[in-house]
PDB file of N, CA and C in Angstrom:
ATOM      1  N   UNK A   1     -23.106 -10.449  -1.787  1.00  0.00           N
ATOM      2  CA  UNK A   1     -21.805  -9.840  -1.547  1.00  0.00           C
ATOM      3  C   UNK A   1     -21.336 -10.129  -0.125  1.00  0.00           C
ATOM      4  N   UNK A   2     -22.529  -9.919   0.950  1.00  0.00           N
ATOM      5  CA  UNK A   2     -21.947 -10.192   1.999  1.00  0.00           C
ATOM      6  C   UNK A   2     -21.497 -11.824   2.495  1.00  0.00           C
ATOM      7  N   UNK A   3     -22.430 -12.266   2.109  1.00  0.00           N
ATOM      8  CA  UNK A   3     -21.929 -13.608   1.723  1.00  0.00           C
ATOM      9  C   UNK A   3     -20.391 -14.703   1.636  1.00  0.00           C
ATOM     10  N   UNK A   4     -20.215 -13.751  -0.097  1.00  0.00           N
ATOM     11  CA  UNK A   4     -19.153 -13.782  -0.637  1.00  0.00           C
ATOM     12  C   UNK A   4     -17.593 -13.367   0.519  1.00  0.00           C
ATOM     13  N   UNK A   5     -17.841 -12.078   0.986  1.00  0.00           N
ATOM     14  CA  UNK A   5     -16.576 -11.089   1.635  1.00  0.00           C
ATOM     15  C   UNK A   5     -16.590 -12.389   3.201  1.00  0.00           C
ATOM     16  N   UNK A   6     -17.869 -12.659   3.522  1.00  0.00           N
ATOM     17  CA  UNK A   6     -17.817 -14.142   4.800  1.00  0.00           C
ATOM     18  C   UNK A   6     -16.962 -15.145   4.677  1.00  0.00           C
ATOM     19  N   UNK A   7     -17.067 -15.645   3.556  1.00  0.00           N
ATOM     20  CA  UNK A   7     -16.299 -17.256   3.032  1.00  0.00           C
ATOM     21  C   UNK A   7     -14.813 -16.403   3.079  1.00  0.00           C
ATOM     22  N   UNK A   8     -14.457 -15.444   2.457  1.00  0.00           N
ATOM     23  CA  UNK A   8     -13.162 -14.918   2.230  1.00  0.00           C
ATOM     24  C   UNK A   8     -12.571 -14.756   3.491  1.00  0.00           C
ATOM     25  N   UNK A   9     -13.215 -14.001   4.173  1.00  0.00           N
ATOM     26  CA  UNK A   9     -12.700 -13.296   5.900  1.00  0.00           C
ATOM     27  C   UNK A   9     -12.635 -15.096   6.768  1.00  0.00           C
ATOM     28  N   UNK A  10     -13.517 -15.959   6.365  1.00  0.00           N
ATOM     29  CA  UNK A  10     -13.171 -17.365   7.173  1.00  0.00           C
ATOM     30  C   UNK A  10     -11.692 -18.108   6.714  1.00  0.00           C
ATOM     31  N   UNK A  11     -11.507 -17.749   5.926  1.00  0.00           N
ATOM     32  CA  UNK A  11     -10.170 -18.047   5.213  1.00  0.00           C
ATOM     33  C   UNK A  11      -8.970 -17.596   5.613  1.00  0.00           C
ATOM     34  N   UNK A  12      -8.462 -18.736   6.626  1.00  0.00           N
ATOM     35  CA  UNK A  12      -7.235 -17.935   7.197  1.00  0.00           C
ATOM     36  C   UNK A  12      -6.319 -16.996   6.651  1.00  0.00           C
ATOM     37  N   UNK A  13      -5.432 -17.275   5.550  1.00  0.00           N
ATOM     38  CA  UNK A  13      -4.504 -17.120   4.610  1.00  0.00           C
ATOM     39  C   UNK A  13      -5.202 -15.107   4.272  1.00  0.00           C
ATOM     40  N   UNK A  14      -6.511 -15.793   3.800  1.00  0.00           N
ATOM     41  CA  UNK A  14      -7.520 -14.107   3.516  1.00  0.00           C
ATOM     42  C   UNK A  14      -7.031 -13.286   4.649  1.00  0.00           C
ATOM     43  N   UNK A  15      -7.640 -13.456   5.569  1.00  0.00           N
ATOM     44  CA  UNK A  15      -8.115 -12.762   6.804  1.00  0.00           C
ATOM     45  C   UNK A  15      -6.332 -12.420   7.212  1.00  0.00           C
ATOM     46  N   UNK A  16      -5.619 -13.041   7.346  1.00  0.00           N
ATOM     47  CA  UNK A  16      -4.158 -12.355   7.878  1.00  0.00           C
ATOM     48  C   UNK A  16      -3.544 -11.548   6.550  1.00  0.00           C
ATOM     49  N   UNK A  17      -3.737 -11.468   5.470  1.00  0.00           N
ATOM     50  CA  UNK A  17      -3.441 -10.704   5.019  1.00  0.00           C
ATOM     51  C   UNK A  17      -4.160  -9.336   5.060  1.00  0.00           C
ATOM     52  N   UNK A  18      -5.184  -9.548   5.346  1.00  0.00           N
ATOM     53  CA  UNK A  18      -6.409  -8.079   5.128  1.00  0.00           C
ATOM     54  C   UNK A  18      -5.901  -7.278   6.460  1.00  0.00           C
ATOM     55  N   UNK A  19      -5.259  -8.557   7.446  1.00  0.00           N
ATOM     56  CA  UNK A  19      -4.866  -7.875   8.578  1.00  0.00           C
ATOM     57  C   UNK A  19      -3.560  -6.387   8.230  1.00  0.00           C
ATOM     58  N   UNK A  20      -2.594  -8.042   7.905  1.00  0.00           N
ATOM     59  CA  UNK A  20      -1.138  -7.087   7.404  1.00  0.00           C
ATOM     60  C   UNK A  20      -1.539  -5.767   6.502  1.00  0.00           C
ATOM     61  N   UNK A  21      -2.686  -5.936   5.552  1.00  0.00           N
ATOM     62  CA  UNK A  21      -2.736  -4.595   4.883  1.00  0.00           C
ATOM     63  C   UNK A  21      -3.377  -3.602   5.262  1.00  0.00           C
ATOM     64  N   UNK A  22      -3.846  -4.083   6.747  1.00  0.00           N
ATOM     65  CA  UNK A  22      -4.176  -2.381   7.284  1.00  0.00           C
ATOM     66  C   UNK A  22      -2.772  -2.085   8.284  1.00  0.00           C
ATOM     67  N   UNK A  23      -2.381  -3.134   9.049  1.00  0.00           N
ATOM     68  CA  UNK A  23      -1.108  -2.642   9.661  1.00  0.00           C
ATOM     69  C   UNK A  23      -0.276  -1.670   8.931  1.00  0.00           C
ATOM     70  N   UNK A  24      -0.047  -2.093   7.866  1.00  0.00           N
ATOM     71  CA  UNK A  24       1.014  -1.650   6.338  1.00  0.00           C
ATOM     72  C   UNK A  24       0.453  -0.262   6.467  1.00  0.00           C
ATOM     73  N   UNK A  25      -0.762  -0.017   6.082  1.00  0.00           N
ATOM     74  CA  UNK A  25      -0.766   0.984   5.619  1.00  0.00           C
ATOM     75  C   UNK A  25      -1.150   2.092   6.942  1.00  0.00           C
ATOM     76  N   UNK A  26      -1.476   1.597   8.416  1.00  0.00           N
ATOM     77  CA  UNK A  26      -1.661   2.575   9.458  1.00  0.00           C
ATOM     78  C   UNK A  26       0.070   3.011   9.924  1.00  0.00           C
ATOM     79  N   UNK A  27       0.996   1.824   9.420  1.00  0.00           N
ATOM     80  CA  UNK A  27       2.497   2.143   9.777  1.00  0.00           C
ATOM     81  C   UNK A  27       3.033   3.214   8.915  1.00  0.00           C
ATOM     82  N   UNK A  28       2.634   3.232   7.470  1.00  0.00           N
ATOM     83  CA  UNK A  28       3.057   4.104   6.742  1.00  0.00           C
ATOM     84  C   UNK A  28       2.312   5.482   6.616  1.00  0.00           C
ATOM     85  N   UNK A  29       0.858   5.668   7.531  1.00  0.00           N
ATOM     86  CA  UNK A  29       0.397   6.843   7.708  1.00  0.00           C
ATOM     87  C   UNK A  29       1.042   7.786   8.532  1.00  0.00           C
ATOM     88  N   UNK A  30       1.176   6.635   9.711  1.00  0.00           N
ATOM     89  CA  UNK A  30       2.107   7.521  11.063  1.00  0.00           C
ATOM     90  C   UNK A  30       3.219   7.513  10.869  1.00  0.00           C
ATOM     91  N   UNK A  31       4.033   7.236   9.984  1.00  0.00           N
ATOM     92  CA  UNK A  31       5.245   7.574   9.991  1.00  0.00           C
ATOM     93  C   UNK A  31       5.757   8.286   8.838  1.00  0.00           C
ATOM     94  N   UNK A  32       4.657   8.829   8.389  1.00  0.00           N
ATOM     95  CA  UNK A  32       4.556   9.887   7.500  1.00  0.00           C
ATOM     96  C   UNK A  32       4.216  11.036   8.768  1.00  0.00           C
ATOM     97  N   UNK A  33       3.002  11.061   9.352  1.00  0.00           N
ATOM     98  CA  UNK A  33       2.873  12.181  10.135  1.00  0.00           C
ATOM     99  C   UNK A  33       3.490  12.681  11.227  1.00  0.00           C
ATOM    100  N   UNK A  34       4.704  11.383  11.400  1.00  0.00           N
ATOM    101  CA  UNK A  34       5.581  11.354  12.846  1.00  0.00           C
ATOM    102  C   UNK A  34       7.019  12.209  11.985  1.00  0.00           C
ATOM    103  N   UNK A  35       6.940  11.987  10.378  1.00  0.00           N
ATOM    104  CA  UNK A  35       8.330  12.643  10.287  1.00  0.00           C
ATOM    105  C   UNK A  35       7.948  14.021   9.481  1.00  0.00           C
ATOM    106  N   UNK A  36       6.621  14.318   8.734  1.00  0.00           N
ATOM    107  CA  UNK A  36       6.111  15.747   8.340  1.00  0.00           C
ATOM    108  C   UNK A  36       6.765  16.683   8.648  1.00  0.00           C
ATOM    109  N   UNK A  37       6.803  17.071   9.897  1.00  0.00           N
ATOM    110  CA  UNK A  37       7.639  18.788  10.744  1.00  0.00           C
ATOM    111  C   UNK A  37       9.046  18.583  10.093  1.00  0.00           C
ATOM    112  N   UNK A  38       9.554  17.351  10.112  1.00  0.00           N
ATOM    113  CA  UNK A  38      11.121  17.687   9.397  1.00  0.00           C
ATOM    114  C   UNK A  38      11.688  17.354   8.022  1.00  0.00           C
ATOM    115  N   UNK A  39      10.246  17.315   6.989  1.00  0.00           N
ATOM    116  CA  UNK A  39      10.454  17.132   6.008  1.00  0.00           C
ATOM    117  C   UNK A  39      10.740  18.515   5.310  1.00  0.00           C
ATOM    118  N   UNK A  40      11.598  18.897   3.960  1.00  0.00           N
ATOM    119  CA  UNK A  40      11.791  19.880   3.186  1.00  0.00           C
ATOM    120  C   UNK A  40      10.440  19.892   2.420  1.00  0.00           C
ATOM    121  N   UNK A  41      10.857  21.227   2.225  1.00  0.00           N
ATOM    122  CA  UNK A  41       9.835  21.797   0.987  1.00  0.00           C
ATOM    123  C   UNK A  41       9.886  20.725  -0.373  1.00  0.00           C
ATOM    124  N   UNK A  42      10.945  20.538  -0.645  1.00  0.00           N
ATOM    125  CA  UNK A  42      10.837  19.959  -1.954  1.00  0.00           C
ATOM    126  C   UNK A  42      11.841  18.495  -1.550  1.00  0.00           C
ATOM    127  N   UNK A  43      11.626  17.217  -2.381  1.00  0.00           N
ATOM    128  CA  UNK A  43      12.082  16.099  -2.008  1.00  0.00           C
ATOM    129  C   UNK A  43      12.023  15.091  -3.278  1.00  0.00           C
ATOM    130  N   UNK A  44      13.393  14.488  -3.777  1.00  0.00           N
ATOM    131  CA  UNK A  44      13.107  13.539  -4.377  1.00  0.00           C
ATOM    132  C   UNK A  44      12.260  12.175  -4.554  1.00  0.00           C
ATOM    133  N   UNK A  45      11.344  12.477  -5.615  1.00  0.00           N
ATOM    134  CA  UNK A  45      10.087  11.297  -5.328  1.00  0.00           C
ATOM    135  C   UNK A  45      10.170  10.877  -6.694  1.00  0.00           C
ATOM    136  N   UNK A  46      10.243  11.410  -7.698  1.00  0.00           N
ATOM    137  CA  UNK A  46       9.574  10.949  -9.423  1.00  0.00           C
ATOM    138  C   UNK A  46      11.080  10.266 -10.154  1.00  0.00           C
ATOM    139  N   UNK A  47      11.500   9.520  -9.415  1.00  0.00           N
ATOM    140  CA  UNK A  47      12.849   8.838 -10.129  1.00  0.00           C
ATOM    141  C   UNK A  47      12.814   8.540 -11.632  1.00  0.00           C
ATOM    142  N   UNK A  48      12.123   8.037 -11.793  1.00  0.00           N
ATOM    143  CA  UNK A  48      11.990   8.040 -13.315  1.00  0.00           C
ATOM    144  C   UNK A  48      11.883   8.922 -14.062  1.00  0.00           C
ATOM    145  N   UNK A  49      11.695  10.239 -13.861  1.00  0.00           N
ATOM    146  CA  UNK A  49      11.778  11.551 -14.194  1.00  0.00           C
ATOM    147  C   UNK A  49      13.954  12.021 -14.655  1.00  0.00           C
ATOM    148  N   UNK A  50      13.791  12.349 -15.659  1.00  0.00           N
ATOM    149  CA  UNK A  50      15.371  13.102 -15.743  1.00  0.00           C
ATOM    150  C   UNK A  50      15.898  13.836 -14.664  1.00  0.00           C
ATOM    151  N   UNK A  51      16.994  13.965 -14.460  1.00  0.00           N
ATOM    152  CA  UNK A  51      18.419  14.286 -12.946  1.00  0.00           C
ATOM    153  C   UNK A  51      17.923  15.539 -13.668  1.00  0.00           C
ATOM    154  N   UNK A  52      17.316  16.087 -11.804  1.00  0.00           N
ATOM    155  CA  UNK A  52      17.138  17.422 -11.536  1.00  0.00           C
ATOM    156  C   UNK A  52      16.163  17.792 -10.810  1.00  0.00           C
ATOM    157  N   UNK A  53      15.663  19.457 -11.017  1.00  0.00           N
ATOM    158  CA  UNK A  53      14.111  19.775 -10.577  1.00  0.00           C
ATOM    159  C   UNK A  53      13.178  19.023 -11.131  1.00  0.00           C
ATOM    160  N   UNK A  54      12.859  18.099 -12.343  1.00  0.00           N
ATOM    161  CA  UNK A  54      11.773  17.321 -12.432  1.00  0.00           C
ATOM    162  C   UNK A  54      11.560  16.175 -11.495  1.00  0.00           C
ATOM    163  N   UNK A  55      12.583  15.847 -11.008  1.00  0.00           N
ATOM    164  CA  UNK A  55      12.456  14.649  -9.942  1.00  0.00           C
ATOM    165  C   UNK A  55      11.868  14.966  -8.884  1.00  0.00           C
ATOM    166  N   UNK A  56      11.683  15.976  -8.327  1.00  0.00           N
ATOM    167  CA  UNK A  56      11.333  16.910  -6.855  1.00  0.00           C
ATOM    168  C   UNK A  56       9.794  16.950  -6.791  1.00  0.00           C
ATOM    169  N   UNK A  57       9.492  16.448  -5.841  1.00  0.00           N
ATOM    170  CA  UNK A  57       8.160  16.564  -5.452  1.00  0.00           C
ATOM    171  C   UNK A  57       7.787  17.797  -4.048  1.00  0.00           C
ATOM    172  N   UNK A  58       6.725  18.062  -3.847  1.00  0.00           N
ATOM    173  CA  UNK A  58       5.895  18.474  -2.464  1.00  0.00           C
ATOM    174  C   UNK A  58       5.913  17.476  -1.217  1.00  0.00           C
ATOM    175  N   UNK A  59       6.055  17.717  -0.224  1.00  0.00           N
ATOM    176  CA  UNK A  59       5.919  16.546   0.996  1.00  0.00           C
ATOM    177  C   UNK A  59       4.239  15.828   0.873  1.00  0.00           C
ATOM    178  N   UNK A  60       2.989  16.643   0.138  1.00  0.00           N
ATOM    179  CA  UNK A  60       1.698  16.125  -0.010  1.00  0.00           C
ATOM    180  C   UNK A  60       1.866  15.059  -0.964  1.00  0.00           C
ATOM    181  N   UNK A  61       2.594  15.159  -1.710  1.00  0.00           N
ATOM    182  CA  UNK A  61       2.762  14.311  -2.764  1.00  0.00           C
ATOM    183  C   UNK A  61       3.309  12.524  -2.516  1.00  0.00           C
ATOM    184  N   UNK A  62       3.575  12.698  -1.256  1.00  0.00           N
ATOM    185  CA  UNK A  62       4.166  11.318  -0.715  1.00  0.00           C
ATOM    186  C   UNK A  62       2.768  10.556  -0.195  1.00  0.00           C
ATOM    187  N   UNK A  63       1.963  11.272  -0.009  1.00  0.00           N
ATOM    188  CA  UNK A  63       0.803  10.800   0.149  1.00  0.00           C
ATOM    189  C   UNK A  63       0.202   9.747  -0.798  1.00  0.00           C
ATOM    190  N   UNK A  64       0.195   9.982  -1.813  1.00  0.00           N
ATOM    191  CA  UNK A  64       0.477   9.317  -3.530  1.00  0.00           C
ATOM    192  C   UNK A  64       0.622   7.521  -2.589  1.00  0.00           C
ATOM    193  N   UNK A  65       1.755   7.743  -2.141  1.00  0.00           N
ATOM    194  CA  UNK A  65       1.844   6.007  -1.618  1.00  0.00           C
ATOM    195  C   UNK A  65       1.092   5.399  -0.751  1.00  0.00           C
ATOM    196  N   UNK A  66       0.765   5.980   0.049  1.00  0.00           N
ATOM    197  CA  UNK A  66      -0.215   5.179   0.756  1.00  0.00           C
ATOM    198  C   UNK A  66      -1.574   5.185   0.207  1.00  0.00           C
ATOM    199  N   UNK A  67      -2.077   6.206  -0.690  1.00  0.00           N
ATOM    200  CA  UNK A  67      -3.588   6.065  -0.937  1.00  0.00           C
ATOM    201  C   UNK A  67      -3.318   4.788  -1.967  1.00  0.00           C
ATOM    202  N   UNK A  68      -2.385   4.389  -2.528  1.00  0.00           N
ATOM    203  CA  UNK A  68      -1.985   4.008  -4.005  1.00  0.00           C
ATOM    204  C   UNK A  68      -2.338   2.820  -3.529  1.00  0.00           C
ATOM    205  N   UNK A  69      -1.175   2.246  -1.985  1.00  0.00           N
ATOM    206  CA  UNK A  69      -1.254   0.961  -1.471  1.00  0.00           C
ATOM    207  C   UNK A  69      -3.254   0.587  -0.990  1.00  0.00           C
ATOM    208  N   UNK A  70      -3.699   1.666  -0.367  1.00  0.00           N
ATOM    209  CA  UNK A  70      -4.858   1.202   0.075  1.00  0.00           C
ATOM    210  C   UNK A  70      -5.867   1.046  -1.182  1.00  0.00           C
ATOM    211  N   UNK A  71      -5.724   1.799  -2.214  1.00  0.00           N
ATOM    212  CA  UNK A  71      -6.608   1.885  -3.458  1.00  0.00           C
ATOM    213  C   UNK A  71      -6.556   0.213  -3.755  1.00  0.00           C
ATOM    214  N   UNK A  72      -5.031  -0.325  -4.206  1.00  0.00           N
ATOM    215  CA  UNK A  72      -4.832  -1.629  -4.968  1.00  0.00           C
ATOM    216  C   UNK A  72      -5.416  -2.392  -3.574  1.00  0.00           C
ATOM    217  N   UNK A  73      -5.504  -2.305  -2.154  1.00  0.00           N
ATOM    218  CA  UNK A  73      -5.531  -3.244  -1.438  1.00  0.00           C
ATOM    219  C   UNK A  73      -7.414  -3.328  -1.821  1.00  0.00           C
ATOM    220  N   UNK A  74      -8.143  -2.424  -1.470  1.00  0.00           N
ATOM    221  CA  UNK A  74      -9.527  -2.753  -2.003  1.00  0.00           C
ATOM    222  C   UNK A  74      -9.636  -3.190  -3.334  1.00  0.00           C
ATOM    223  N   UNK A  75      -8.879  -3.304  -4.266  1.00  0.00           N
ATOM    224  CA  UNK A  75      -9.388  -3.631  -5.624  1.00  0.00           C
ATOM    225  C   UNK A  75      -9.163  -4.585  -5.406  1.00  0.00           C
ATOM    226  N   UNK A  76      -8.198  -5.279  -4.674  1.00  0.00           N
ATOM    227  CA  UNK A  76      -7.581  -6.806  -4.749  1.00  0.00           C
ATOM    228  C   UNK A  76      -8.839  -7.634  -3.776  1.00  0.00           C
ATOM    229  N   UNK A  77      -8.959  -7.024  -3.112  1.00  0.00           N
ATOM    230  CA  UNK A  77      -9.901  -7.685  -1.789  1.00  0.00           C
ATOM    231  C   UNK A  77     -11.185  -7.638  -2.438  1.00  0.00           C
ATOM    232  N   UNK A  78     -11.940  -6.529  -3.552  1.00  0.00           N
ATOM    233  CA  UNK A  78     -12.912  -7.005  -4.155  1.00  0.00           C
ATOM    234  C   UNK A  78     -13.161  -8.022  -5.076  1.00  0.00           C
ATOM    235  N   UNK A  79     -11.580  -8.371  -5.880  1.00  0.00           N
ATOM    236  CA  UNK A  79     -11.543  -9.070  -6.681  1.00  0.00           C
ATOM    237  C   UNK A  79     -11.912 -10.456  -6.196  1.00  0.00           C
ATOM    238  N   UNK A  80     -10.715 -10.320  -5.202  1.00  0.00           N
ATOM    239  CA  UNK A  80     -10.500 -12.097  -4.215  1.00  0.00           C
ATOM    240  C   UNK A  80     -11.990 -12.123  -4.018  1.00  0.00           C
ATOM    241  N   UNK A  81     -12.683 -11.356  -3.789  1.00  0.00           N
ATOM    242  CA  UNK A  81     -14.409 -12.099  -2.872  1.00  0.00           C
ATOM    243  C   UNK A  81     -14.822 -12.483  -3.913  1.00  0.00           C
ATOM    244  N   UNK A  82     -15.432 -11.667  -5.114  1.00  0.00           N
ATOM    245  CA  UNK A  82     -15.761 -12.294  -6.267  1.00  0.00           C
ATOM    246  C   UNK A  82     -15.130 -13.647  -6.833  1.00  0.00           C
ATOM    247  N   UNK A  83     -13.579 -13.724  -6.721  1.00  0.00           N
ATOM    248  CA  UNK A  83     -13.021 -15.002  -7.497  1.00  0.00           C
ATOM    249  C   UNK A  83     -12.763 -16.308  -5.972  1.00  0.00           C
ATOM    250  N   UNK A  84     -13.330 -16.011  -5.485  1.00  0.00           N
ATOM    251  CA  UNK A  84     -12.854 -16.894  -4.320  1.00  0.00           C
ATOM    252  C   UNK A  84     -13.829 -18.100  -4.115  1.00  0.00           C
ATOM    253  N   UNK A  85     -14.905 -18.468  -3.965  1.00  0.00           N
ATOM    254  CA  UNK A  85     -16.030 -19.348  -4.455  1.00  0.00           C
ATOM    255  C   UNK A  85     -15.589 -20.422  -4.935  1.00  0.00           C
ATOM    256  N   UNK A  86     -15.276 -19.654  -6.466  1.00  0.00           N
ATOM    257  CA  UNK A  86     -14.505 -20.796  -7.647  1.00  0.00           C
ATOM    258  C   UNK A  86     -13.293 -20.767  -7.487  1.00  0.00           C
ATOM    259  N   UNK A  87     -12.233 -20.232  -7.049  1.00  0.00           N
ATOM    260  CA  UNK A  87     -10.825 -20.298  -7.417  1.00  0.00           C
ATOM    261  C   UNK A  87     -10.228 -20.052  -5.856  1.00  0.00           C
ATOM    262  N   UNK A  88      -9.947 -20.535  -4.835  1.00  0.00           N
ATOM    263  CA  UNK A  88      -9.725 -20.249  -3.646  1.00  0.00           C
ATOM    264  C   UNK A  88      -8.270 -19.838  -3.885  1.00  0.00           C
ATOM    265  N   UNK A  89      -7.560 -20.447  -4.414  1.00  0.00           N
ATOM    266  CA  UNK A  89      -6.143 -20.241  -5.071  1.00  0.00           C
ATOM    267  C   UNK A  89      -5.946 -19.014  -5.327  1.00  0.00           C
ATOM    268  N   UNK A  90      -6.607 -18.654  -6.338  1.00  0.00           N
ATOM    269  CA  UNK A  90      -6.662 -17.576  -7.506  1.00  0.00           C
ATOM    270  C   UNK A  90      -7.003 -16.056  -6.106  1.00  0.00           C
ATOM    271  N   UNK A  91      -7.427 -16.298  -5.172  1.00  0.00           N
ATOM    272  CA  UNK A  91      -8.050 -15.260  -4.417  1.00  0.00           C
ATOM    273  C   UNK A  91      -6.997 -15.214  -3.147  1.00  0.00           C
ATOM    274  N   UNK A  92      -6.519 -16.121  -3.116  1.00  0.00           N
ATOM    275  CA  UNK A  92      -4.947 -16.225  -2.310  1.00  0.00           C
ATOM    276  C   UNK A  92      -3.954 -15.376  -3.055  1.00  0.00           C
ATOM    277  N   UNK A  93      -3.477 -15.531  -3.674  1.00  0.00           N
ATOM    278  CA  UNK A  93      -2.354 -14.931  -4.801  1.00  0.00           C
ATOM    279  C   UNK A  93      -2.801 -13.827  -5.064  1.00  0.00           C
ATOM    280  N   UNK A  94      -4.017 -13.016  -5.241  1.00  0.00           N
ATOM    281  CA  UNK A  94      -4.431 -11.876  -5.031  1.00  0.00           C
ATOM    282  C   UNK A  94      -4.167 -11.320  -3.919  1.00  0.00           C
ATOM    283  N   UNK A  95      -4.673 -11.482  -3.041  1.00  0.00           N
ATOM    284  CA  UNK A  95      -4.563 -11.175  -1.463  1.00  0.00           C
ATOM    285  C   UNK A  95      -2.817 -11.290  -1.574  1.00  0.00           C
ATOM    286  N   UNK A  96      -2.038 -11.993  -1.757  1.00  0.00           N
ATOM    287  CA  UNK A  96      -0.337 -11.861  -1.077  1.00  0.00           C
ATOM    288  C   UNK A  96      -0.344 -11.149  -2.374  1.00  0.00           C
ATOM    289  N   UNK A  97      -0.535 -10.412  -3.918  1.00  0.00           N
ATOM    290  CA  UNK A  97       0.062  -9.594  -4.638  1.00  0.00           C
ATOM    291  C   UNK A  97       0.106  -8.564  -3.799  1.00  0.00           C
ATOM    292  N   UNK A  98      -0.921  -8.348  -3.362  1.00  0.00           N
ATOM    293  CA  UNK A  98      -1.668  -7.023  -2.917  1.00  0.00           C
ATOM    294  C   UNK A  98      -0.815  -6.302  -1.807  1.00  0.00           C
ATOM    295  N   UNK A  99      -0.827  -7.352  -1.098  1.00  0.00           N
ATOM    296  CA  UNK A  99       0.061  -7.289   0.458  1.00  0.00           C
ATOM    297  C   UNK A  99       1.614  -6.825  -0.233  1.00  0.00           C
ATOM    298  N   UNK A 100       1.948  -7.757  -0.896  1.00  0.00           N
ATOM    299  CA  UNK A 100       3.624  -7.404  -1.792  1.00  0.00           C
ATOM    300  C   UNK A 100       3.732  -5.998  -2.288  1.00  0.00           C
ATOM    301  N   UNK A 101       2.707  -5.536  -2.597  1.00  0.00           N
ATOM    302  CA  UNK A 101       2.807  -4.083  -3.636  1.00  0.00           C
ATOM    303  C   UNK A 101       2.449  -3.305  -2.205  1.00  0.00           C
ATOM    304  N   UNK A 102       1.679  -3.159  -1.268  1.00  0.00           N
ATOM    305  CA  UNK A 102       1.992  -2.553   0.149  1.00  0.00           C
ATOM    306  C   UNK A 102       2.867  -2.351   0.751  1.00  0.00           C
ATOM    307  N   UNK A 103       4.062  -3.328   0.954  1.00  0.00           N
ATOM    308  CA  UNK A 103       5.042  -3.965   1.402  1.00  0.00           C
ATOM    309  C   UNK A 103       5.944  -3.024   0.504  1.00  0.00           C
ATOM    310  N   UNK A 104       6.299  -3.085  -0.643  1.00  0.00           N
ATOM    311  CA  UNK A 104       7.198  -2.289  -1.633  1.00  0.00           C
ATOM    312  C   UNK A 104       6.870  -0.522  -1.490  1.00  0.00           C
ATOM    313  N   UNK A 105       5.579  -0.522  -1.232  1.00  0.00           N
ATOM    314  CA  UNK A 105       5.104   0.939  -1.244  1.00  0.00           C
ATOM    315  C   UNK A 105       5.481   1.632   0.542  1.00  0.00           C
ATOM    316  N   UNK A 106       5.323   0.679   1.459  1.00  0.00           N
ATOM    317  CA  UNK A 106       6.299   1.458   2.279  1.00  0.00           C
ATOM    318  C   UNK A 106       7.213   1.551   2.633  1.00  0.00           C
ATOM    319  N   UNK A 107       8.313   0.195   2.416  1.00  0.00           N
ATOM    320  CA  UNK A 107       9.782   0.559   1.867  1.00  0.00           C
ATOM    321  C   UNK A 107       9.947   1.875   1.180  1.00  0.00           C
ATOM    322  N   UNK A 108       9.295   2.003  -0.286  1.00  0.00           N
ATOM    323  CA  UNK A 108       9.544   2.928  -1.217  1.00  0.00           C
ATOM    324  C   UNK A 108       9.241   4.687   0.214  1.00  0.00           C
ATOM    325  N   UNK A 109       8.457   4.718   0.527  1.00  0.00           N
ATOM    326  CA  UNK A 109       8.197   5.811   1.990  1.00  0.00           C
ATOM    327  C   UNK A 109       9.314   6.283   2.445  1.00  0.00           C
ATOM    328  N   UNK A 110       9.213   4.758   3.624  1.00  0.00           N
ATOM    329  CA  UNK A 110      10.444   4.538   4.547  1.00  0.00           C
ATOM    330  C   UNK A 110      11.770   5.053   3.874  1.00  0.00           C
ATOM    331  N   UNK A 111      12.291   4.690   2.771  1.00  0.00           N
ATOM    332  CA  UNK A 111      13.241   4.916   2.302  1.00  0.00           C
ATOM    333  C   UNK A 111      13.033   6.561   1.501  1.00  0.00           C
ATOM    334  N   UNK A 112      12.677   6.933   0.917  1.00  0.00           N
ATOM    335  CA  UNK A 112      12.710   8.332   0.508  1.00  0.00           C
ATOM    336  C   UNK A 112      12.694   9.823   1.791  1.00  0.00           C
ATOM    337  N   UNK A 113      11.547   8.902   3.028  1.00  0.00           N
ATOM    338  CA  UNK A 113      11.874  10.152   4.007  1.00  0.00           C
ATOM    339  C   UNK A 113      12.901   9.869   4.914  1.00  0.00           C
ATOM    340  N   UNK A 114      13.880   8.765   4.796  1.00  0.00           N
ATOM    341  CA  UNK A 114      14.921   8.980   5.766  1.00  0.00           C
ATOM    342  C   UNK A 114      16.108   9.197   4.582  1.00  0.00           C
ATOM    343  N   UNK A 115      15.980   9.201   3.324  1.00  0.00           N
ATOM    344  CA  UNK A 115      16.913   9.907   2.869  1.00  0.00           C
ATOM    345  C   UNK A 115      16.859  11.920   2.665  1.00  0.00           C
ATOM    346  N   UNK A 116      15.771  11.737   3.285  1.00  0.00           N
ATOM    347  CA  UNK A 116      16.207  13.469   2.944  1.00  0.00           C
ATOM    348  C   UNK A 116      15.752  14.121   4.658  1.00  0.00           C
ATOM    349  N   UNK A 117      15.344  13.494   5.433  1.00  0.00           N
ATOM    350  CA  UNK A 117      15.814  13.747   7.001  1.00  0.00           C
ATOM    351  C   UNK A 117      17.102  12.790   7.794  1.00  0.00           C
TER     352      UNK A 117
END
């Protein structure tokens, strides 16, 4: 394994993304905890939910995005080490999905807590 996660981390393309996906997700921690004090009790989060109180979430509940982004970023980064050996490609395109769905998940943040502060 350790091995494996070596060849990956020597891999430029690897290694700057693993970067961007901790940036991603230390930007979207603190700026969750930098805007907390002026968030409401209740806040539109579940869009796909029917117009109303079902749409309304808790301010804990925004949390949901960043564990979500860091969850997929380790699944992706375990995947890439395992498929990377044989498929260097295949472990690239993992690594930038991964980063993309980070990328969307703190937009999706960014944008929900400056619409309701």
């Amino acid at each position: 394994m350790k091995e494996r996660f070596k060849s990956l981390y020597q891999d430029n393309f690897c290694r700057i993304t693993m970067y961007l996906y901790l940036i991603l997700f230390l930007v979207s921690i603190f700026f969750l905890i930098f805007k907390w004090p002026s968030l409401p009790l209740e806040l539109p989060l579940f869009y796909s939910l029917p117009w109303g109180e079902e749409q309304l979430g808790a301010p804990f509940e925004l949390l949901i995005l960043p564990i979500f982004s860091l969850l997929f970023m380790l699944l992706n980064l375990l995947l890439a080490t395992y498929v990377f050996l044989e498929e260097p490609l295949l472990a690239r395109i993992l690594s930038l999905a991964g980063l993309g769905v980070s990328f969307l998940g703190i937009i999706a943040l960014i944008r929900i807590i400056l619409l309701v502060t």
